[in-house]
Structure formats: structure tokens, C-alpha cells
N, C-alpha and C. Protein backbone atom coordinates (compact mmCIF):
# COMPACT_ATOMS: atom_id res chain seq x y z
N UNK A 1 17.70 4.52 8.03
CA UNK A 1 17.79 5.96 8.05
C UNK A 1 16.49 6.52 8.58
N UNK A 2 16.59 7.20 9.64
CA UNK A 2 15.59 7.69 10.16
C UNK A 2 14.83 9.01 9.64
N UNK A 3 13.44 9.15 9.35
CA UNK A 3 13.24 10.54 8.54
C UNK A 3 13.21 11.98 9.66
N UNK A 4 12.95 12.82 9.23
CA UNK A 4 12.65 13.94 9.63
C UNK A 4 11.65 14.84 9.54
N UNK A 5 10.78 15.11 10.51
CA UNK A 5 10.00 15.57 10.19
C UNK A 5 9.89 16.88 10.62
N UNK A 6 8.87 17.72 10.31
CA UNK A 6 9.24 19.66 10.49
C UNK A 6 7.43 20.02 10.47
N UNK A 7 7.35 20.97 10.51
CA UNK A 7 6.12 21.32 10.70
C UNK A 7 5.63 21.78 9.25
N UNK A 8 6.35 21.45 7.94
CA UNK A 8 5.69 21.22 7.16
C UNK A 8 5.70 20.09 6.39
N UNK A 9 5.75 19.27 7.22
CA UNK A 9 5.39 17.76 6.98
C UNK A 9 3.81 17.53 6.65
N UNK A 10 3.42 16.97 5.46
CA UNK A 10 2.10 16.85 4.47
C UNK A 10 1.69 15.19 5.33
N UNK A 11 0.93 15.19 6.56
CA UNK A 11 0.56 14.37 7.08
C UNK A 11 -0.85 13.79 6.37
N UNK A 12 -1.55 14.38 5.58
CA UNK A 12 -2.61 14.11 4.50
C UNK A 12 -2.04 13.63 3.60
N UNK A 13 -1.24 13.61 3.08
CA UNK A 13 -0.52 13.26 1.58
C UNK A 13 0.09 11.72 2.19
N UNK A 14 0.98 12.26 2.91
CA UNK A 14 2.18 10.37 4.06
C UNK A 14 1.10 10.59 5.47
N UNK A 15 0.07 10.14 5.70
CA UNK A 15 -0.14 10.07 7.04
C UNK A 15 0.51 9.25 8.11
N UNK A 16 1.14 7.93 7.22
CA UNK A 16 1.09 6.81 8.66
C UNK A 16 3.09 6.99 8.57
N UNK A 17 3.61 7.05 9.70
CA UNK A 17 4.75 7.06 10.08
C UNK A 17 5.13 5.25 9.96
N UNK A 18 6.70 5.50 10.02
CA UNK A 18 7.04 3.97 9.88
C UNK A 18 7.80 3.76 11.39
N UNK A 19 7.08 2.77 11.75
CA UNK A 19 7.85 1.73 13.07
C UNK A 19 8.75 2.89 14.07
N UNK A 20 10.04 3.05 13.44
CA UNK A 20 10.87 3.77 13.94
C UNK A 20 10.90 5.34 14.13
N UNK A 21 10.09 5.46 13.03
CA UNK A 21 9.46 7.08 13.20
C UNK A 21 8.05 7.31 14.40
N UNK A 22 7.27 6.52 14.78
CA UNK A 22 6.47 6.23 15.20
C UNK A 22 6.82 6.78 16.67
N UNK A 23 7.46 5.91 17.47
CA UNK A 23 8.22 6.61 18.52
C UNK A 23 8.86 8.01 18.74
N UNK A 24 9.10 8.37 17.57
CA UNK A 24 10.00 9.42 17.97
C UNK A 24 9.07 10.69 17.53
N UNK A 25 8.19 10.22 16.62
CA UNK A 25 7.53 11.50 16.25
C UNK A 25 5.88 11.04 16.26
N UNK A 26 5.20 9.95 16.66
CA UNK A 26 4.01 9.69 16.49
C UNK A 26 3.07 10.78 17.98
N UNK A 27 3.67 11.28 18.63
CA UNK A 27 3.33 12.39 19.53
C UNK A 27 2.63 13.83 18.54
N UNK A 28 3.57 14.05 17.51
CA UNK A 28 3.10 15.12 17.15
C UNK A 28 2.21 14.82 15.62
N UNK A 29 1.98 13.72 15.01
CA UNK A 29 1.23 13.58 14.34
C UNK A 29 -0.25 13.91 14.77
N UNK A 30 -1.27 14.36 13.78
CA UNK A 30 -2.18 15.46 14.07
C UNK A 30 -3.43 14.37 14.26
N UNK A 31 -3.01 13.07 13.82
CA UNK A 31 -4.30 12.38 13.40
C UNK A 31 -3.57 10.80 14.46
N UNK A 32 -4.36 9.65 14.83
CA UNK A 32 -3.97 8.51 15.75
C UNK A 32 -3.27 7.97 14.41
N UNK A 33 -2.34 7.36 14.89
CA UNK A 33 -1.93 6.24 13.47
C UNK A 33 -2.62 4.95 14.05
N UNK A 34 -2.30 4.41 12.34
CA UNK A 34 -2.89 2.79 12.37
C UNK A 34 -1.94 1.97 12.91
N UNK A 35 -1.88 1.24 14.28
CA UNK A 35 -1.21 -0.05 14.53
C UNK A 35 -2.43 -0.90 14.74
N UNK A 36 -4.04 -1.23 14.70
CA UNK A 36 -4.42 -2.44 14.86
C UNK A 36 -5.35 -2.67 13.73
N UNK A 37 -6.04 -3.52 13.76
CA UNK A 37 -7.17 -4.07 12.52
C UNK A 37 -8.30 -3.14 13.06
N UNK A 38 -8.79 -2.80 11.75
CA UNK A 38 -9.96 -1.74 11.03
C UNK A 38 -11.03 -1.91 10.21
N UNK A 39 -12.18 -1.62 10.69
CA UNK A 39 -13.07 -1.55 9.29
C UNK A 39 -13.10 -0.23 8.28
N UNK A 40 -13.00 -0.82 7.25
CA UNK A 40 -13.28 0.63 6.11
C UNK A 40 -13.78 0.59 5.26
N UNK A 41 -14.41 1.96 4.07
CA UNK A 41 -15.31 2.04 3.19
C UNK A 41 -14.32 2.14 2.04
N UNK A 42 -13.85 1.23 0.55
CA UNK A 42 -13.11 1.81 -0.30
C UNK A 42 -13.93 2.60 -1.48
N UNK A 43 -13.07 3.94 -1.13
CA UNK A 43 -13.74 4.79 -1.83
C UNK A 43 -12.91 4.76 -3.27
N UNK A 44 -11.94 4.48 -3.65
CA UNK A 44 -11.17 3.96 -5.14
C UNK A 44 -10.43 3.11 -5.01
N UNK A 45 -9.92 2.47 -6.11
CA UNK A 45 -9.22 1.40 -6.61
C UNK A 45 -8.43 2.58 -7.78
N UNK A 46 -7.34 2.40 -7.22
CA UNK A 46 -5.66 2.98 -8.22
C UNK A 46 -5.39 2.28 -9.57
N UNK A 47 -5.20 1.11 -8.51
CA UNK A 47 -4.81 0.21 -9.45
C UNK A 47 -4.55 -1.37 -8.71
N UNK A 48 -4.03 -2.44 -9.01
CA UNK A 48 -4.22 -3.51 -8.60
C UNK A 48 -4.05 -3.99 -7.15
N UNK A 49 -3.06 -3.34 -6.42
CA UNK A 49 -2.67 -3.41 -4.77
C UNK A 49 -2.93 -1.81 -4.36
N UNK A 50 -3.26 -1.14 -5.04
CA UNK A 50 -3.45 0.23 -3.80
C UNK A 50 -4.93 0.88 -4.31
N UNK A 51 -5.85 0.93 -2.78
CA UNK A 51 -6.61 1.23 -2.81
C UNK A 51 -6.95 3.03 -1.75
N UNK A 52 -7.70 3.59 -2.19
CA UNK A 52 -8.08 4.51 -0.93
C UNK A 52 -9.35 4.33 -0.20
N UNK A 53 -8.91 4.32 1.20
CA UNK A 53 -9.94 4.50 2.33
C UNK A 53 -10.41 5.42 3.26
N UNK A 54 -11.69 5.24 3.35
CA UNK A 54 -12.17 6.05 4.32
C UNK A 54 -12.94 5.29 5.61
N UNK A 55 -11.83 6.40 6.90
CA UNK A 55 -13.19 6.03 8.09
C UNK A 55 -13.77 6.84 8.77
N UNK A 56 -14.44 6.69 9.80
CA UNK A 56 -15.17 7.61 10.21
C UNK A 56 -14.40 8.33 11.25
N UNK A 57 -13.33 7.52 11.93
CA UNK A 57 -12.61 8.41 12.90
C UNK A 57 -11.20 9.30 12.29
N UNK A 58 -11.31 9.66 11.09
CA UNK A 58 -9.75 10.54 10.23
C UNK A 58 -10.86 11.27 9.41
N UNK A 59 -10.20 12.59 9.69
CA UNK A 59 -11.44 13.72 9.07
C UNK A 59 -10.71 13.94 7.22
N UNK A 60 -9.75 12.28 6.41
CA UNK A 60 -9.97 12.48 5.15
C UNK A 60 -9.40 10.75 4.56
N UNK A 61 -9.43 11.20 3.44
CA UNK A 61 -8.96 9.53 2.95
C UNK A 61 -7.94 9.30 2.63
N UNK A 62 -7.18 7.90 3.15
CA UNK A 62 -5.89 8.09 2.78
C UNK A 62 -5.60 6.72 1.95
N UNK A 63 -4.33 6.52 1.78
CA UNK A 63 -4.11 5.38 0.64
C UNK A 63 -3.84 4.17 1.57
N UNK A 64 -4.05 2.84 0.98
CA UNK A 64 -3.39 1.65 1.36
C UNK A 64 -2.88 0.86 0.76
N UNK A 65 -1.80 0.43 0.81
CA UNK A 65 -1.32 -0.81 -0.48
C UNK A 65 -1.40 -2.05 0.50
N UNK A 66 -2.07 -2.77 -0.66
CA UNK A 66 -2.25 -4.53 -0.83
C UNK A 66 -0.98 -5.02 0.14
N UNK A 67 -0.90 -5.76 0.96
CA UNK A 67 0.75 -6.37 1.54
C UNK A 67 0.31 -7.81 0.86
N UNK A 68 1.86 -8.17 0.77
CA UNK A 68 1.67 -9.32 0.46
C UNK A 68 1.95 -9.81 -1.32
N UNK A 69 0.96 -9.09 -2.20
CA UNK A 69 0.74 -8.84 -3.56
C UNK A 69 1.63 -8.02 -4.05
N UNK A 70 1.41 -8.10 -5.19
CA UNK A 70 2.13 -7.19 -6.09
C UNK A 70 1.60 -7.32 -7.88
N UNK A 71 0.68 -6.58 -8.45
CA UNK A 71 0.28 -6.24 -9.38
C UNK A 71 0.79 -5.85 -10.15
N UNK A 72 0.37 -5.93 -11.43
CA UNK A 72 1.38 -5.42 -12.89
C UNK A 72 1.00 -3.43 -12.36
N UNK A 73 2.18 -2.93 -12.71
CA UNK A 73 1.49 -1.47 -13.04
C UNK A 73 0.92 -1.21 -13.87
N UNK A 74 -0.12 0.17 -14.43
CA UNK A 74 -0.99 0.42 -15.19
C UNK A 74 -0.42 0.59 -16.26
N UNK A 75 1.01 1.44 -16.15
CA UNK A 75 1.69 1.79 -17.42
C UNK A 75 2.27 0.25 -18.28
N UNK A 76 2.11 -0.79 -18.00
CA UNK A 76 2.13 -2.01 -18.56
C UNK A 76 1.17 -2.73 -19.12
N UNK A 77 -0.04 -1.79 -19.27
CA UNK A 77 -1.45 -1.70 -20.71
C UNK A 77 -2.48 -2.82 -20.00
N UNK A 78 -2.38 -3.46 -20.60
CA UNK A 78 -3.43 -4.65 -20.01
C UNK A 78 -3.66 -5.27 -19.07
N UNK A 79 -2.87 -5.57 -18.93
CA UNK A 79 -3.02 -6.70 -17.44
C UNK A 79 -2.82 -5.34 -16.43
N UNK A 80 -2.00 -4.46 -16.43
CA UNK A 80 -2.28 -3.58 -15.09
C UNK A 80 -3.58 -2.90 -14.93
N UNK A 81 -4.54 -2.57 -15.94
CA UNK A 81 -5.99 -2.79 -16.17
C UNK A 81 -6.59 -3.54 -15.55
N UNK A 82 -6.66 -4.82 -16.43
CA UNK A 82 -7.29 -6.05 -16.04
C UNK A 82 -7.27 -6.17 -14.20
N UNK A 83 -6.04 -5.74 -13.98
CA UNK A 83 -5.66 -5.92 -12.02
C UNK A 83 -6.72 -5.43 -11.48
N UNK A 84 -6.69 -4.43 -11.69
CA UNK A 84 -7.19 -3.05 -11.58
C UNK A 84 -8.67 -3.21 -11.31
N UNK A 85 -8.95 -3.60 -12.89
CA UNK A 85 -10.52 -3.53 -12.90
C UNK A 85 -11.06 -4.64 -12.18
N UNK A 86 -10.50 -5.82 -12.17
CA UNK A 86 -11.03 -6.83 -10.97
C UNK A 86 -11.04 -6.71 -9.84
N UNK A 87 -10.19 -5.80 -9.26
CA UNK A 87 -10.12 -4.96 -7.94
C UNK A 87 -11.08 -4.42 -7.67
N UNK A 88 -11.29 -3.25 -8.67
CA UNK A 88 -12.79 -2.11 -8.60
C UNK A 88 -13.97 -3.09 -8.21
N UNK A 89 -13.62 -4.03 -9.40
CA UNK A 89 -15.43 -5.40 -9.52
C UNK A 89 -15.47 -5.82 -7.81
N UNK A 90 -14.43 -6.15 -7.21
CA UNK A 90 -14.27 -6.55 -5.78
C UNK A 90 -15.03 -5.90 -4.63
N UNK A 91 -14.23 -4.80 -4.74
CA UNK A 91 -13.87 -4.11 -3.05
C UNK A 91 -14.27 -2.61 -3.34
N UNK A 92 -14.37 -1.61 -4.62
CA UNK A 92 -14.81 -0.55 -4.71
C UNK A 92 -16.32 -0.31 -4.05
N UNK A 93 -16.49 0.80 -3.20
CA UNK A 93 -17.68 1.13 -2.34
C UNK A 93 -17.93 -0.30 -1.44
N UNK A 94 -17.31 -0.63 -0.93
CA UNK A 94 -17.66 -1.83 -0.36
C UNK A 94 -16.98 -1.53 1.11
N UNK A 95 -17.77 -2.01 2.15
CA UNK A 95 -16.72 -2.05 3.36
C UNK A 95 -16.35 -3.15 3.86
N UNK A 96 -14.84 -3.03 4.09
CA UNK A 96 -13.70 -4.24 4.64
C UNK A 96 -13.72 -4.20 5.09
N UNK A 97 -12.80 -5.31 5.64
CA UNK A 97 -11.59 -4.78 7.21
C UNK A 97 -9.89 -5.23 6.60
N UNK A 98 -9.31 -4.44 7.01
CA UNK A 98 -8.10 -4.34 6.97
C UNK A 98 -7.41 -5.07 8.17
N UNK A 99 -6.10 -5.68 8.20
CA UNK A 99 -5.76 -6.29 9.14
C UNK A 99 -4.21 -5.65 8.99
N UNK A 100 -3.87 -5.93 9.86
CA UNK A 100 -2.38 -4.71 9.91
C UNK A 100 -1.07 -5.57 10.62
N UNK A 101 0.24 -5.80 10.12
CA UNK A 101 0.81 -6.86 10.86
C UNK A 101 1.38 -5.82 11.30
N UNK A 102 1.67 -5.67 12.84
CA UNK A 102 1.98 -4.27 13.42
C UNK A 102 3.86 -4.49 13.11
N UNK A 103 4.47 -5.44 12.47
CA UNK A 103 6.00 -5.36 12.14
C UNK A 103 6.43 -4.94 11.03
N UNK A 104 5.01 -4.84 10.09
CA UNK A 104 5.46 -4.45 8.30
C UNK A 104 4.33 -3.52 8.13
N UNK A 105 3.68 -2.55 8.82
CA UNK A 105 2.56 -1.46 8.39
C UNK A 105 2.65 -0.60 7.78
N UNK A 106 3.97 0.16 7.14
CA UNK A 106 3.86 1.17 6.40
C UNK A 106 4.69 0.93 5.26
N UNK A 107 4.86 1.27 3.68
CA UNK A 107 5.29 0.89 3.01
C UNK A 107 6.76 1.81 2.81
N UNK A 108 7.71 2.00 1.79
CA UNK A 108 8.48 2.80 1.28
C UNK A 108 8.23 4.29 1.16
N UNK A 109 6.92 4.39 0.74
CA UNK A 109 6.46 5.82 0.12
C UNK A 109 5.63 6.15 1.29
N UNK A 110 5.31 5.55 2.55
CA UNK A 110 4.68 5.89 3.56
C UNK A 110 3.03 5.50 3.37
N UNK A 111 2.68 4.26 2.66
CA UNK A 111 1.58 3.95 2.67
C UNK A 111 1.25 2.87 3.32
N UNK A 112 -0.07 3.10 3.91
CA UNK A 112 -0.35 2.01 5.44
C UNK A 112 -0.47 0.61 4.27
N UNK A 113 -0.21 -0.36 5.24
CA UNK A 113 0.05 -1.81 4.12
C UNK A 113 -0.51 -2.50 5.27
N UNK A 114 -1.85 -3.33 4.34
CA UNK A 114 -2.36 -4.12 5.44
C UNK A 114 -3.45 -5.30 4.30
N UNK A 115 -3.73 -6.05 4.40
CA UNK A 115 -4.62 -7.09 4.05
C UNK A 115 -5.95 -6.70 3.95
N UNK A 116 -6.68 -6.70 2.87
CA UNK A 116 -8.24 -6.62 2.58
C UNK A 116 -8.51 -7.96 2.53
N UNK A 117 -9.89 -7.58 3.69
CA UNK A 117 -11.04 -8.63 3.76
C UNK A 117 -12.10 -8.32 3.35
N UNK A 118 -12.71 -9.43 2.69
CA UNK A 118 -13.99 -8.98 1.69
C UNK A 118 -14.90 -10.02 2.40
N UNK A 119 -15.90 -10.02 3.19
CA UNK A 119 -16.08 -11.00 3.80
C UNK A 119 -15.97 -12.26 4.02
N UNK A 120 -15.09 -12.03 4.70
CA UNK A 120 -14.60 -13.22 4.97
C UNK A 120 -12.81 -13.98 4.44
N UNK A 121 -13.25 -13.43 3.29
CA UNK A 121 -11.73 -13.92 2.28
C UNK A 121 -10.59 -12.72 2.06
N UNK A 122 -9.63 -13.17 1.89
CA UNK A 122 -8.12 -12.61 1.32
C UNK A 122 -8.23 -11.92 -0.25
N UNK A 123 -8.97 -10.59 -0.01
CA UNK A 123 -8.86 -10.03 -1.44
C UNK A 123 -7.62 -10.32 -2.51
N UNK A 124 -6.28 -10.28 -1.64
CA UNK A 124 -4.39 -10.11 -1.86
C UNK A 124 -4.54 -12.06 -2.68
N UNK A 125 -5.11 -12.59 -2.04
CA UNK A 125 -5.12 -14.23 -2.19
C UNK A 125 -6.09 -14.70 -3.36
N UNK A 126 -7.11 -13.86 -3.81
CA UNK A 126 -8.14 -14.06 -4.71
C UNK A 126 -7.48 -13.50 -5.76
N UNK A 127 -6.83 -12.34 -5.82
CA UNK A 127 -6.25 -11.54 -7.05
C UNK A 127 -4.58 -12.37 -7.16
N UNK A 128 -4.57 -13.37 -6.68
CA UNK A 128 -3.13 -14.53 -7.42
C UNK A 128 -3.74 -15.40 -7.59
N UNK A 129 -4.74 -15.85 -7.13
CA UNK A 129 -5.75 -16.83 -7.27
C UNK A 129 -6.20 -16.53 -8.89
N UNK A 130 -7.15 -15.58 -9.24
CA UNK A 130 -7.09 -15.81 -10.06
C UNK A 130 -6.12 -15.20 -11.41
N UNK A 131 -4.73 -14.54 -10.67
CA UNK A 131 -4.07 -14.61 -11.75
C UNK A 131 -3.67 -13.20 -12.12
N UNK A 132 -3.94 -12.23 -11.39
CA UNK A 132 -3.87 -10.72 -11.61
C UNK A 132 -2.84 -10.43 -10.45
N UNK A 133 -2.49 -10.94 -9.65
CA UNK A 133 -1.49 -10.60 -8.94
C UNK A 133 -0.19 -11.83 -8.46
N UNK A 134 1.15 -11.45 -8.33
CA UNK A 134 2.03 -12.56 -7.60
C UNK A 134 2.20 -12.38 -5.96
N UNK A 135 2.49 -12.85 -5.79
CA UNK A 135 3.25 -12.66 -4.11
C UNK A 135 4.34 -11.62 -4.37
N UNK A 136 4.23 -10.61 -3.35
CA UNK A 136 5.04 -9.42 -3.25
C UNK A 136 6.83 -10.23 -3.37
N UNK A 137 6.94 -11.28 -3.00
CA UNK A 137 8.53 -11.70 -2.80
C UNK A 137 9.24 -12.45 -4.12
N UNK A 138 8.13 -12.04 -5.01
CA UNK A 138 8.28 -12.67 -6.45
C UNK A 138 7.95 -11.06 -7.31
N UNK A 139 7.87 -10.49 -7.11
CA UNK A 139 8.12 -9.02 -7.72
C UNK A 139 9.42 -8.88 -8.77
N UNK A 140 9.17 -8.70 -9.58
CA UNK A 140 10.41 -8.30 -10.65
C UNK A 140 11.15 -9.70 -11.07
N UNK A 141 10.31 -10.71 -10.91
CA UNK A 141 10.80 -12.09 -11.07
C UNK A 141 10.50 -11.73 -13.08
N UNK A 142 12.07 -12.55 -13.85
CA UNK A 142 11.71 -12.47 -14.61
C UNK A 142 12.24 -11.09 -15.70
N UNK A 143 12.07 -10.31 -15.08
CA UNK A 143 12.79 -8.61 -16.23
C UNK A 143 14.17 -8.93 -15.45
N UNK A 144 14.28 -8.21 -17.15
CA UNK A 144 15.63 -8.30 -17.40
C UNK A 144 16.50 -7.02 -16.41
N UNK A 145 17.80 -7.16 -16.27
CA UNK A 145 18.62 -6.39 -15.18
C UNK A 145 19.12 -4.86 -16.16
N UNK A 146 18.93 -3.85 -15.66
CA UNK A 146 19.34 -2.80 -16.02
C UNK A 146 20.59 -2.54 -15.93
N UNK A 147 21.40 -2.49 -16.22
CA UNK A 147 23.25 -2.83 -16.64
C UNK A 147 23.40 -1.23 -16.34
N UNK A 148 22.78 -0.73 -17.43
CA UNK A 148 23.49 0.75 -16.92
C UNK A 148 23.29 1.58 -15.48
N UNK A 149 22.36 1.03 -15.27
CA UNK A 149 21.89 1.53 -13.98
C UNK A 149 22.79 0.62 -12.40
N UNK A 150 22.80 -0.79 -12.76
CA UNK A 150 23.35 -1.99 -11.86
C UNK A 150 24.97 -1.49 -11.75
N UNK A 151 25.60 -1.12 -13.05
CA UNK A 151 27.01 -0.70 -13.53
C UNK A 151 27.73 0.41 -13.27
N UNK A 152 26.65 1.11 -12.76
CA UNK A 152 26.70 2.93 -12.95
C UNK A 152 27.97 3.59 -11.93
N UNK A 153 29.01 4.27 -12.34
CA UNK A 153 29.82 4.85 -11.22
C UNK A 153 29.12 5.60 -10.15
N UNK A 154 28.51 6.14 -10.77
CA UNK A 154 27.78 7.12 -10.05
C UNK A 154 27.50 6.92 -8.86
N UNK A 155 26.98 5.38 -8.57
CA UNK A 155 26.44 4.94 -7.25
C UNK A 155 27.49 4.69 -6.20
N UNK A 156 28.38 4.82 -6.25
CA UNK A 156 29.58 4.53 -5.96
C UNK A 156 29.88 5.75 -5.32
N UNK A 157 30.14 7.12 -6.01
CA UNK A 157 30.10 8.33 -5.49
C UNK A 157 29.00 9.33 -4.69
């Protein structure tokens, strides 16, 4: 499904268009989008895969999620902490580079998705390494299935 965009489209809030939007509307986006590898300064850590960055050529900061990973959320007490705060210990005020697979760059919610490098190493690979994150294709491995929701007429109509 292709989105739509209008002239009050919040290009600060979703900056990076996805693949298919890219073409059709990356003309009138106000700022270059990201299709190649980047250096950047992280100015916060969210939480375990999404960080915000800043560079010098986008006059603000926008978000990036971890590809690859997938972290406990925060609202899951500890360990989405623990993610979290080993993240901050990492890569907070620090400058990376981001690497961008130009076939999977933007996420669901419109956040650029690309790989942190901490010199040299796989930030996404250190945080399963040691245990704060899984591989994104193992996500929800494990919880239990929501019946009312899986069951629901509703979806149907």
C-alpha cells in the first residue's frame, strides 16, 4: 500500500520515505534522504535498537532503529533497561557510521534502519553477543498467541 503524502506531511517527525514512496515523492521531500552509508554523532539512546542522530548535513535529529536486532521493550522492566543502558555505555555521544542496505532502509513507522559501527564492530552483533538483544527474525519467539485478537471477527470485516 502506497502512502500519501500532502503538504502537511511532518517530514521532521517520519523523515526518510520507504523504497516505493521514494520515487514517487522523494522530489518533494525538503531534506536529501538516506540511501548510502554515513557518519554520525548519537545524541540518545531510546532504548535498546533505536537510537537518535545527528549530522551535519540535516538542519535536525532524527531517529534510527538497530536492523537486524530486536531488544526487549522498556515497558518489560529490566532487561528493556539493561538493553538500553548498555547501549547508552556504547554508542551515546559517540560518532559512528551507519551502513544502510539500500533494499530494507526504512522501517514500519518510517524510521531509517541501518547498522551501527562502533569502530570497527557490529554494535546490533555485540548487544546478542552479549545477551541484550536477539536477531530481529526471532522477535516474539516464545509469547504466547493472543486468541482474542488472532480470533477476532472484526478482522474479517
Amino acid at each position: 500500500m502506497m502512502a500519501v503524502f500532502s503538504d502537511d506531511h511532518d517530514y521532521k517527525k517520519y523523515p526518510e520515505l520507504s523504497n516505493g514512496d521514494l520515487s514517487t515523492f522523494g522530489f518533494v521531500s525538503p531534506h536529501p534522504q538516506i540511501e548510502n552509508d554515513f557518519d554520525a554523532f548519537v545524541v540518545r539512546v531510546h532504548d535498546g535498537d533505536t537510537v537518535t542522530l545527528r549530522v551535519d548535513w540535516r538542519d535536525f535529529d532524527f531517529p534510527l532503529r538497530l536492523a537486524s536486532i530486536d531488544a526487549p521493550e522498556l515497558n518489560t522492566g529490566t532487561p528493556g533497561e539493561e538493553a538500553r543502558d548498555f547501549l547508552k555505555s556504547l554508542i551515546e555521544n559517540e560518532i559512528v557510521q551507519i551502513k544502510i542496505n539500500r533494499q530494507n532502509r526504512v522501517d514500519k513507522y518510517g524510521r531509517l534502519l541501518g547498522n551501527v559501527m562502533l569502530l570497527g564492530q557490529d554494535v546490533g552483533v555485540l548487544m546478542m553477543s552479549f545477551g541484550y538483544a536477539l536477531p530481529f527474525s526471532r522477535r516474539r519467539e516464545g509469547e504466547m498467541i493472543d486468541l482474542n485478537k488472532t480470533l477476532s471477527v472484526k478482522q474479517w470485516f
